[in-house]
PDB file of N, CA and C in Angstrom:
ATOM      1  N   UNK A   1       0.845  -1.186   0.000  1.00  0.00           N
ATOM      2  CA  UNK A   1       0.000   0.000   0.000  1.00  0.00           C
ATOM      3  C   UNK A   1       0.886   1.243   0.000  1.00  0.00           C
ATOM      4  N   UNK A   2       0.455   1.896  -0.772  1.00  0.00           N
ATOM      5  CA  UNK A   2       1.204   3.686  -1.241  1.00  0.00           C
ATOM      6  C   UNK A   2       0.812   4.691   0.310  1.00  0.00           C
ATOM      7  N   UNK A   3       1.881   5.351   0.585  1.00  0.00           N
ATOM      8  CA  UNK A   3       1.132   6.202   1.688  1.00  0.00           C
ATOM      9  C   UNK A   3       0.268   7.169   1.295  1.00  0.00           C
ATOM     10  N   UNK A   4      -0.164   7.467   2.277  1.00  0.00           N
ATOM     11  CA  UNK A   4      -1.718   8.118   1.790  1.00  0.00           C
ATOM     12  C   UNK A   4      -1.742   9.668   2.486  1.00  0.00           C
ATOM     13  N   UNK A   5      -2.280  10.750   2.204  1.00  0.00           N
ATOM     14  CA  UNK A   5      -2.624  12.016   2.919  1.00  0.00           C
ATOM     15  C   UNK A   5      -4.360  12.377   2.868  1.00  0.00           C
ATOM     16  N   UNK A   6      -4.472  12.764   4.234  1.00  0.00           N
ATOM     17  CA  UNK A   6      -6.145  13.066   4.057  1.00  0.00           C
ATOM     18  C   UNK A   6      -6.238  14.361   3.630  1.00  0.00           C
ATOM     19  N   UNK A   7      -7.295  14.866   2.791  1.00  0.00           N
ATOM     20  CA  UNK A   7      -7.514  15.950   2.565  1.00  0.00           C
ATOM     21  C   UNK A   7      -8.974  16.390   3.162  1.00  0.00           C
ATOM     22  N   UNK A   8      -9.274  17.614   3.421  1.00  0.00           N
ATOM     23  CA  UNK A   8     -10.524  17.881   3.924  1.00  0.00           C
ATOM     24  C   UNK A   8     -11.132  18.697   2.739  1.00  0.00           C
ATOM     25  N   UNK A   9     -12.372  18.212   1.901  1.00  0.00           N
ATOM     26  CA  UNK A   9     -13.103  19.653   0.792  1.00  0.00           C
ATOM     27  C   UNK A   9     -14.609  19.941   1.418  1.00  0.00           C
ATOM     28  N   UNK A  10     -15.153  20.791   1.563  1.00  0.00           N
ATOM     29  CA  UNK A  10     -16.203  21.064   1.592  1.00  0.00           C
ATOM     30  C   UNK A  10     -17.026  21.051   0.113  1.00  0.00           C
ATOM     31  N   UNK A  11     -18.070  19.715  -0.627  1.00  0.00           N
ATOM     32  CA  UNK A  11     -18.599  20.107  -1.569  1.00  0.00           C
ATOM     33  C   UNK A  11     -20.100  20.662  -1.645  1.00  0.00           C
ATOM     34  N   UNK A  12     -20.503  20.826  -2.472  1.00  0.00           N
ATOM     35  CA  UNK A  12     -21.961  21.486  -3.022  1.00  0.00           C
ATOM     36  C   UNK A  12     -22.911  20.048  -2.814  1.00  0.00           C
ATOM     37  N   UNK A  13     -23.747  20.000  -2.333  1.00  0.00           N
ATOM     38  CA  UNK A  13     -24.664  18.867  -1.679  1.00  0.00           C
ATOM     39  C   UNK A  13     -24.618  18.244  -3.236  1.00  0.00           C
ATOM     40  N   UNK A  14     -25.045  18.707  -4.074  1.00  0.00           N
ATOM     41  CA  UNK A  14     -25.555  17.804  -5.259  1.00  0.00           C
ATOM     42  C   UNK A  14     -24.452  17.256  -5.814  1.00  0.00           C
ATOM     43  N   UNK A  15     -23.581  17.244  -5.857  1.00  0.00           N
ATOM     44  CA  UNK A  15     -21.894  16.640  -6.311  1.00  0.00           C
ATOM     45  C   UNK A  15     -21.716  16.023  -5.308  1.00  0.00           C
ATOM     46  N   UNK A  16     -22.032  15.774  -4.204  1.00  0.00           N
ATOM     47  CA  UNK A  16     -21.295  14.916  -3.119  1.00  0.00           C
ATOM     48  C   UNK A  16     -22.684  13.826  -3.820  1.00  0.00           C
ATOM     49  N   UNK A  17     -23.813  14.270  -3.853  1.00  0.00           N
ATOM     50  CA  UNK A  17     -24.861  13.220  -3.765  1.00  0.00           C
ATOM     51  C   UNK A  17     -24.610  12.310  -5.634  1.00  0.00           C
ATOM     52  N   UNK A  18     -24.489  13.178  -6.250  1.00  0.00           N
ATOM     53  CA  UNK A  18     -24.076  12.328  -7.475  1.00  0.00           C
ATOM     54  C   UNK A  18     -22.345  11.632  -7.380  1.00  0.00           C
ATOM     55  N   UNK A  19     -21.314  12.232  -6.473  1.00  0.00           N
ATOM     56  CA  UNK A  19     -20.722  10.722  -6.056  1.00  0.00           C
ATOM     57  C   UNK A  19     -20.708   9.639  -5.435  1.00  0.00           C
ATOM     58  N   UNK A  20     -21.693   9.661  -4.652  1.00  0.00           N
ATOM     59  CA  UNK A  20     -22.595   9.042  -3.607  1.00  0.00           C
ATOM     60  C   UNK A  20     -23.148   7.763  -4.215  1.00  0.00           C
ATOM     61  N   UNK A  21     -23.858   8.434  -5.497  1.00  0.00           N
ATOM     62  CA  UNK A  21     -24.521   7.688  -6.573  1.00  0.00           C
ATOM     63  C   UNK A  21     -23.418   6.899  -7.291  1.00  0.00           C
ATOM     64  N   UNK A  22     -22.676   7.271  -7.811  1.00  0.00           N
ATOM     65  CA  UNK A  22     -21.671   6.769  -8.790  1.00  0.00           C
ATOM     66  C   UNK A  22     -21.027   5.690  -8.016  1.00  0.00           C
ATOM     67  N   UNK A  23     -20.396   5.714  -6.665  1.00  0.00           N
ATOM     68  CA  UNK A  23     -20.011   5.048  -5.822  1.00  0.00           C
ATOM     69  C   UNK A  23     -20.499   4.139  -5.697  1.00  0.00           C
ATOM     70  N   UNK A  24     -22.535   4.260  -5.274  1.00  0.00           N
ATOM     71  CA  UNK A  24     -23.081   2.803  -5.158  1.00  0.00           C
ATOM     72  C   UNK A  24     -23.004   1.861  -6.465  1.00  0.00           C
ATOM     73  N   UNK A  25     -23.527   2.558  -7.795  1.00  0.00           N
ATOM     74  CA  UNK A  25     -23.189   2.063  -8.752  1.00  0.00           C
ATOM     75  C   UNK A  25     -22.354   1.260  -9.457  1.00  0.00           C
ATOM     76  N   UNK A  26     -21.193   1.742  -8.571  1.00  0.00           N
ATOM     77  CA  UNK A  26     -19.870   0.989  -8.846  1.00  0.00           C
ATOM     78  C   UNK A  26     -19.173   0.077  -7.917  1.00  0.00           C
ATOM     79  N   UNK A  27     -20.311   0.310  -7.057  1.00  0.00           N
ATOM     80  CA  UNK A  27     -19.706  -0.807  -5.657  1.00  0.00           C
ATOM     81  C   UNK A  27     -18.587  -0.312  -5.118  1.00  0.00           C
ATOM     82  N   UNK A  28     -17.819   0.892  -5.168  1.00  0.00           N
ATOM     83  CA  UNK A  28     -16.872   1.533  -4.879  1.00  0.00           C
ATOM     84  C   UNK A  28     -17.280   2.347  -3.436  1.00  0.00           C
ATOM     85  N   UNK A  29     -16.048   2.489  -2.809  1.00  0.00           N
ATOM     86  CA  UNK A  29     -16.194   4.248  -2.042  1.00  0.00           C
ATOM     87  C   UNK A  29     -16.070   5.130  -2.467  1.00  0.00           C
ATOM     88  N   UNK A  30     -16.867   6.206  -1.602  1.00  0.00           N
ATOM     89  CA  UNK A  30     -16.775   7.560  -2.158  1.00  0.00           C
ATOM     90  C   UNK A  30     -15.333   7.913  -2.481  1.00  0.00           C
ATOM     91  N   UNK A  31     -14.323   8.034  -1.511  1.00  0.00           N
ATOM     92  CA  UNK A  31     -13.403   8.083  -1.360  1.00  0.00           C
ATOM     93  C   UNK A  31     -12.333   7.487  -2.813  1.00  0.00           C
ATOM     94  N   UNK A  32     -12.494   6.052  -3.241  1.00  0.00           N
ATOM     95  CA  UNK A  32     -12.230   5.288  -4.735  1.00  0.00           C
ATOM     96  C   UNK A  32     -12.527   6.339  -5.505  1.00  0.00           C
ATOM     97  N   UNK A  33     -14.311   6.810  -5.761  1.00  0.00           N
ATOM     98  CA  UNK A  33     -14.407   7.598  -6.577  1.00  0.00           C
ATOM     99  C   UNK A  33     -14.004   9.063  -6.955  1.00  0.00           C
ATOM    100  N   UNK A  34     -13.483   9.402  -5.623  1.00  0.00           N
ATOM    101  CA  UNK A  34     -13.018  10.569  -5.542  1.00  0.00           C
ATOM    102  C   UNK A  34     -11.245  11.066  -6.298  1.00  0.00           C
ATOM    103  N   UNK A  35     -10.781   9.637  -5.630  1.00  0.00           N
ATOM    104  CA  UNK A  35      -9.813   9.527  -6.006  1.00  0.00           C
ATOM    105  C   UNK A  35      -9.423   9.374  -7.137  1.00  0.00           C
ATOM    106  N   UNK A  36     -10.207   8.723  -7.942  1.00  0.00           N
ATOM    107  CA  UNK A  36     -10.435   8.524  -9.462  1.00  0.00           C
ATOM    108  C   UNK A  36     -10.139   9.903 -10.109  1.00  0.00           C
ATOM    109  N   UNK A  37     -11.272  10.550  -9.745  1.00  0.00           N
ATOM    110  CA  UNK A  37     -11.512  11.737 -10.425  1.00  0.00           C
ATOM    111  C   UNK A  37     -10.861  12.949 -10.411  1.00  0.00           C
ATOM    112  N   UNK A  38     -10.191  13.038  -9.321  1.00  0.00           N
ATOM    113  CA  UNK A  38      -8.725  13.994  -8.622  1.00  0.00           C
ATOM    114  C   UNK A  38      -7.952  13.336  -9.607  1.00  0.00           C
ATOM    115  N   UNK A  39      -7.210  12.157  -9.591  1.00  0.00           N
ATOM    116  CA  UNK A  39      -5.834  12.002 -10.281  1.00  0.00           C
ATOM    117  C   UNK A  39      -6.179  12.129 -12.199  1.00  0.00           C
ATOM    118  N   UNK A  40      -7.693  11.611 -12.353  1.00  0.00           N
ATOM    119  CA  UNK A  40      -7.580  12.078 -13.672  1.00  0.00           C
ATOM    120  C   UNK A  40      -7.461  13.579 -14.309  1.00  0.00           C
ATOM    121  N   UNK A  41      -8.298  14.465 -13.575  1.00  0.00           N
ATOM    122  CA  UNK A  41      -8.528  16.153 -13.449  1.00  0.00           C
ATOM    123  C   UNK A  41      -6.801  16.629 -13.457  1.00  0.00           C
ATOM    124  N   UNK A  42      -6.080  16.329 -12.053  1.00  0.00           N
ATOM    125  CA  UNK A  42      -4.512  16.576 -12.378  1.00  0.00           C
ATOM    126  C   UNK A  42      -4.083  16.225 -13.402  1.00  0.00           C
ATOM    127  N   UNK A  43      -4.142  14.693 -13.930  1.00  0.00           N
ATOM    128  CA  UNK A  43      -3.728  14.538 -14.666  1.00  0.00           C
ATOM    129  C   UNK A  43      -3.591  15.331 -16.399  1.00  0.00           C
ATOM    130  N   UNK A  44      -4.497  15.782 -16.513  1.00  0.00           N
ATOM    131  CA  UNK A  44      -5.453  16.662 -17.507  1.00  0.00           C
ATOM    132  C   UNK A  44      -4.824  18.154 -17.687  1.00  0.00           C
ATOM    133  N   UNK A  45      -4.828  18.762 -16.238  1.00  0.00           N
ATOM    134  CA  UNK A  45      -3.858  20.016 -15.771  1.00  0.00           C
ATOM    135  C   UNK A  45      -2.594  19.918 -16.441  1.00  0.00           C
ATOM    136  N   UNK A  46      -1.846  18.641 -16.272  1.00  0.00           N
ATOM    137  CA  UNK A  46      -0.265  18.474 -15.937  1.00  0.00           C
ATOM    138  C   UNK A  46      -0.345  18.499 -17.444  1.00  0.00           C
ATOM    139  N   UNK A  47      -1.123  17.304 -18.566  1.00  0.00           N
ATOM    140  CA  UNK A  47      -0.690  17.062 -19.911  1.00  0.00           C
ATOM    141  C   UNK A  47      -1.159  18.992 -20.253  1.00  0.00           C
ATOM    142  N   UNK A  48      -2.078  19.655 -19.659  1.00  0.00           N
ATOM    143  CA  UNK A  48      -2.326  20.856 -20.041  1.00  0.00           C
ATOM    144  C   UNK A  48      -0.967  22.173 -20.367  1.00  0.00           C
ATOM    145  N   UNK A  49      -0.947  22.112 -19.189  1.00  0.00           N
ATOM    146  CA  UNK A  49       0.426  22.977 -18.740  1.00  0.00           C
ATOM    147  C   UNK A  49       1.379  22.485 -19.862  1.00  0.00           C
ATOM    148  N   UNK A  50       1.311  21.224 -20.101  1.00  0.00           N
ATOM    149  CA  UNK A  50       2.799  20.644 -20.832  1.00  0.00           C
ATOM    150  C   UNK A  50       2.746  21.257 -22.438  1.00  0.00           C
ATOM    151  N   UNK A  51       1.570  20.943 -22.747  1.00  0.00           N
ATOM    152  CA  UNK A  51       1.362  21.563 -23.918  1.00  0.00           C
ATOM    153  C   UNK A  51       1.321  23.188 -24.101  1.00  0.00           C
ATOM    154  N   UNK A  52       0.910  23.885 -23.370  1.00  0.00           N
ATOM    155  CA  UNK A  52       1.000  25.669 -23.094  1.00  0.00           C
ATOM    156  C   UNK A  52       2.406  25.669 -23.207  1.00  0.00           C
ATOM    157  N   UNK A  53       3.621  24.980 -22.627  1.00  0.00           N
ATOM    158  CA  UNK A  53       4.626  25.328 -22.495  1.00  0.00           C
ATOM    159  C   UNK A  53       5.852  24.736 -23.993  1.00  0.00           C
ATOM    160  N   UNK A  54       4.968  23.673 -24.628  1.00  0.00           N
ATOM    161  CA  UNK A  54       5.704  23.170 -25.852  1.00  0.00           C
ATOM    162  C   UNK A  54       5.293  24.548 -26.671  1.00  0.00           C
ATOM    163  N   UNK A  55       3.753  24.880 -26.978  1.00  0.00           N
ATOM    164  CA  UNK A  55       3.104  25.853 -27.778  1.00  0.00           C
ATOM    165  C   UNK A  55       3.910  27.230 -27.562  1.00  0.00           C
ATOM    166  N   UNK A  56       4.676  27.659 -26.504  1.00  0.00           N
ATOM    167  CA  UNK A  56       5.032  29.013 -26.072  1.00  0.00           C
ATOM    168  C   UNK A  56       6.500  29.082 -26.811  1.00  0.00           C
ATOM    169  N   UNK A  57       6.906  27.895 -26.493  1.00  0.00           N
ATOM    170  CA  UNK A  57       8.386  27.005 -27.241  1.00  0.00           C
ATOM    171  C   UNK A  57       8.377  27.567 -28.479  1.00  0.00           C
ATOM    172  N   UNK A  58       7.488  26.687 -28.905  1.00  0.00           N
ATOM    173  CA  UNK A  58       7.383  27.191 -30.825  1.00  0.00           C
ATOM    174  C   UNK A  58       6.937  28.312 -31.333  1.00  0.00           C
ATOM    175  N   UNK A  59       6.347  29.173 -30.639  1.00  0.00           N
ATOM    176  CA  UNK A  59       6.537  31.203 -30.512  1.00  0.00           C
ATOM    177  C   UNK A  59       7.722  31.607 -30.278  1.00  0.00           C
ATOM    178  N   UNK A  60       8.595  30.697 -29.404  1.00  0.00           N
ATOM    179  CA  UNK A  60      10.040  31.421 -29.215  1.00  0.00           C
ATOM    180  C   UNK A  60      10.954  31.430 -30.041  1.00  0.00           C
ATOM    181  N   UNK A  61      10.839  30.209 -31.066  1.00  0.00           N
ATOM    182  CA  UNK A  61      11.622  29.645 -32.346  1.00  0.00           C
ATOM    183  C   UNK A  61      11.162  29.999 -33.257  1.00  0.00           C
ATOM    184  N   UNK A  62       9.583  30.820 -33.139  1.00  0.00           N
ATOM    185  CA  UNK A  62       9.319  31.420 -34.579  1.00  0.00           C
ATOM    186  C   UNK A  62       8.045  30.210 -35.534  1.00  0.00           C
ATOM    187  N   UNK A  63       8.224  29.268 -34.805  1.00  0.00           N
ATOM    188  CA  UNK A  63       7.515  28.727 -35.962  1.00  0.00           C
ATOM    189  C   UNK A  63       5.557  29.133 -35.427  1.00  0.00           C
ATOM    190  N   UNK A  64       5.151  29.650 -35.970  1.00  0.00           N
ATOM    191  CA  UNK A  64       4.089  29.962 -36.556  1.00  0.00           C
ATOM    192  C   UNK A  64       3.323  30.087 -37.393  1.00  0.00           C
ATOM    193  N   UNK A  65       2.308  30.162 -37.639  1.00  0.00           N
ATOM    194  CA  UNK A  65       0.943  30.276 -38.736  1.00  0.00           C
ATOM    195  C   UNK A  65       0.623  31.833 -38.720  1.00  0.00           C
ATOM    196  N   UNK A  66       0.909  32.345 -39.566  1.00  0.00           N
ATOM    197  CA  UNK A  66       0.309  33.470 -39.690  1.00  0.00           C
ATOM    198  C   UNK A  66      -1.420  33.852 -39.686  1.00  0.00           C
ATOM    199  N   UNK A  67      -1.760  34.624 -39.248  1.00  0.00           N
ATOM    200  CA  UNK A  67      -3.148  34.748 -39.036  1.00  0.00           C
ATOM    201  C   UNK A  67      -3.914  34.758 -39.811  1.00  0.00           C
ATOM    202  N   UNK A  68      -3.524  35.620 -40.782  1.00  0.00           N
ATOM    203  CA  UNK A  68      -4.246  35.513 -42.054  1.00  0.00           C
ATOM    204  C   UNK A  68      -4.712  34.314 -42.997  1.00  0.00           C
ATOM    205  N   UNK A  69      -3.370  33.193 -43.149  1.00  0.00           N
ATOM    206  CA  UNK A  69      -3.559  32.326 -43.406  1.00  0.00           C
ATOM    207  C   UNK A  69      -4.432  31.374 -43.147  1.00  0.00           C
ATOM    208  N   UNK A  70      -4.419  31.064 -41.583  1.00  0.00           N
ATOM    209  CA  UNK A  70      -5.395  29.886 -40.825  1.00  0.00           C
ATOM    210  C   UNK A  70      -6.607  31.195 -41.288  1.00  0.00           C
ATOM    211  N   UNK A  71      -7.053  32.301 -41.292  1.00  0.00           N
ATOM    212  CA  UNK A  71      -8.321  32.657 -41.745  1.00  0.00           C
ATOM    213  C   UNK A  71      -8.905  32.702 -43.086  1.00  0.00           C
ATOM    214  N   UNK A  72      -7.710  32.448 -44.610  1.00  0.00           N
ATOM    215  CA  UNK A  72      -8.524  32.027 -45.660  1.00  0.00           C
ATOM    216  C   UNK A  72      -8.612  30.591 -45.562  1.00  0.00           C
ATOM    217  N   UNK A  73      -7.716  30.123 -44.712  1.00  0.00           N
ATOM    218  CA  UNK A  73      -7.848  28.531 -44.723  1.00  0.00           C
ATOM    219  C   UNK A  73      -9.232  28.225 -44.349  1.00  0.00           C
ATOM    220  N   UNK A  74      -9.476  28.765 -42.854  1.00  0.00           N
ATOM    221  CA  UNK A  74     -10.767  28.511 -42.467  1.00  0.00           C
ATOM    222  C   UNK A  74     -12.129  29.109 -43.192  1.00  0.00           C
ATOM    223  N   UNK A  75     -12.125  30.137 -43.771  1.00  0.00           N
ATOM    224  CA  UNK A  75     -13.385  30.724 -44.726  1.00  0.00           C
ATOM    225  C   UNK A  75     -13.368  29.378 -45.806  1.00  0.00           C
ATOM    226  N   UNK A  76     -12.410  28.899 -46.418  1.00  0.00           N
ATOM    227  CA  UNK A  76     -12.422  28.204 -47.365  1.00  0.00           C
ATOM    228  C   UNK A  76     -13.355  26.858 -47.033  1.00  0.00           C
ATOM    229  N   UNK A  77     -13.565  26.282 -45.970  1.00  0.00           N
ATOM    230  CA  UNK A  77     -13.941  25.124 -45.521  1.00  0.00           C
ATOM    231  C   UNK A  77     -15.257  24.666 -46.160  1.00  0.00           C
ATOM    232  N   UNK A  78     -16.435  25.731 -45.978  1.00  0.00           N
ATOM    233  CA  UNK A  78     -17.607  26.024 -46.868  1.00  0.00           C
ATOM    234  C   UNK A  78     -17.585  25.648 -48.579  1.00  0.00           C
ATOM    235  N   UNK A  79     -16.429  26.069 -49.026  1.00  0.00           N
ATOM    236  CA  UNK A  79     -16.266  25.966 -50.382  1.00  0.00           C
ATOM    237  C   UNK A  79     -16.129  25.122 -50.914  1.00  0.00           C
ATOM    238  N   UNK A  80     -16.586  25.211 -52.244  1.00  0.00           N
ATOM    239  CA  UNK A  80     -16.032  23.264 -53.060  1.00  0.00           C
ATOM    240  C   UNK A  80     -14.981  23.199 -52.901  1.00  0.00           C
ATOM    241  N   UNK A  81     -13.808  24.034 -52.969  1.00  0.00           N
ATOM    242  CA  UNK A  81     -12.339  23.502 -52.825  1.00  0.00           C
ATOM    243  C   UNK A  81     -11.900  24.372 -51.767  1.00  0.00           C
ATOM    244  N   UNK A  82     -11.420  23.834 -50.654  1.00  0.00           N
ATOM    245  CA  UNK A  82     -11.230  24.061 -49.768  1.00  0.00           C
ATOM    246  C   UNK A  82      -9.324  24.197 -49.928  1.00  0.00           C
ATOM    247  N   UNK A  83      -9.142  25.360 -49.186  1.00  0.00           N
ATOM    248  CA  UNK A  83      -7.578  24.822 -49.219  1.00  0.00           C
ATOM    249  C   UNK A  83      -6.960  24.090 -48.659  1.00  0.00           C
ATOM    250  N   UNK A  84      -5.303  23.640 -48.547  1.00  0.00           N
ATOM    251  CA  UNK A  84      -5.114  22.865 -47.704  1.00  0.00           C
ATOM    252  C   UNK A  84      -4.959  23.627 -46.519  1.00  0.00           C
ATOM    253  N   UNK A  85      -4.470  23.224 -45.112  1.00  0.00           N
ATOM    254  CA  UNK A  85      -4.734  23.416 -43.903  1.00  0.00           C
ATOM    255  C   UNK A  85      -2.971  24.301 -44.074  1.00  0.00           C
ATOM    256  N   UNK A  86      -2.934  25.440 -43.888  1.00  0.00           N
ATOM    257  CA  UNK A  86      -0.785  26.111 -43.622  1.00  0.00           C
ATOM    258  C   UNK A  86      -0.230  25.176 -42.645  1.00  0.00           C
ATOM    259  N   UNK A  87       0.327  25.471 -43.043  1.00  0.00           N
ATOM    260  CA  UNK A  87       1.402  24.515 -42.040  1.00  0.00           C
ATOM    261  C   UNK A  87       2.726  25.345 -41.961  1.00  0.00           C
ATOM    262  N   UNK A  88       3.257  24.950 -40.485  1.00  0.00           N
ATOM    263  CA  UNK A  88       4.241  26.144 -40.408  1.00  0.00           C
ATOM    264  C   UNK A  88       5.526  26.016 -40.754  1.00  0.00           C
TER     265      UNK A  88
END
């Protein structure tokens, strides 16, 4: 067993009661389900952040799409011939 830390949250009655639900559903504890849903949410954050910080990367090196471009690209979509997508 992994060591563990308690945390204390105060939630909104109807989110505690729909994990409540999900829990019985799943034959789980609240606590299982909670836990579930915390490490996926971080998880989500962390791949988030990672990507903001590759994307900021490739502003620093220049590689970009000019604006204009991704906007006849995108007007074009409607059209019989659509262009291709810029690429940087």
């Amino acid at each position: 067993m992994t060591d563990t830390k308690v945390l204390t949250v105060h939630l909104p009655i109807d989110l505690a009661e729909r994990i409540e639900a999900v829990a019985t559903r799943l034959e789980r504890s609240r606590g299982w389900v909670i836990e579930q849903a915390l490490a996926a949410w971080v998880d989500q954050q962390e791949e988030r952040h990672r990507m903001t910080l590759e994307a900021l990367a490739d502003v620093d090196v220049g590689h970009v799409i000019d604006h204009h471009a991704i906007e006849a690209w995108a007007d074009s979509l409607g059209s019989r011939k659509p262009l291709p997508p810029p690429l940087k």
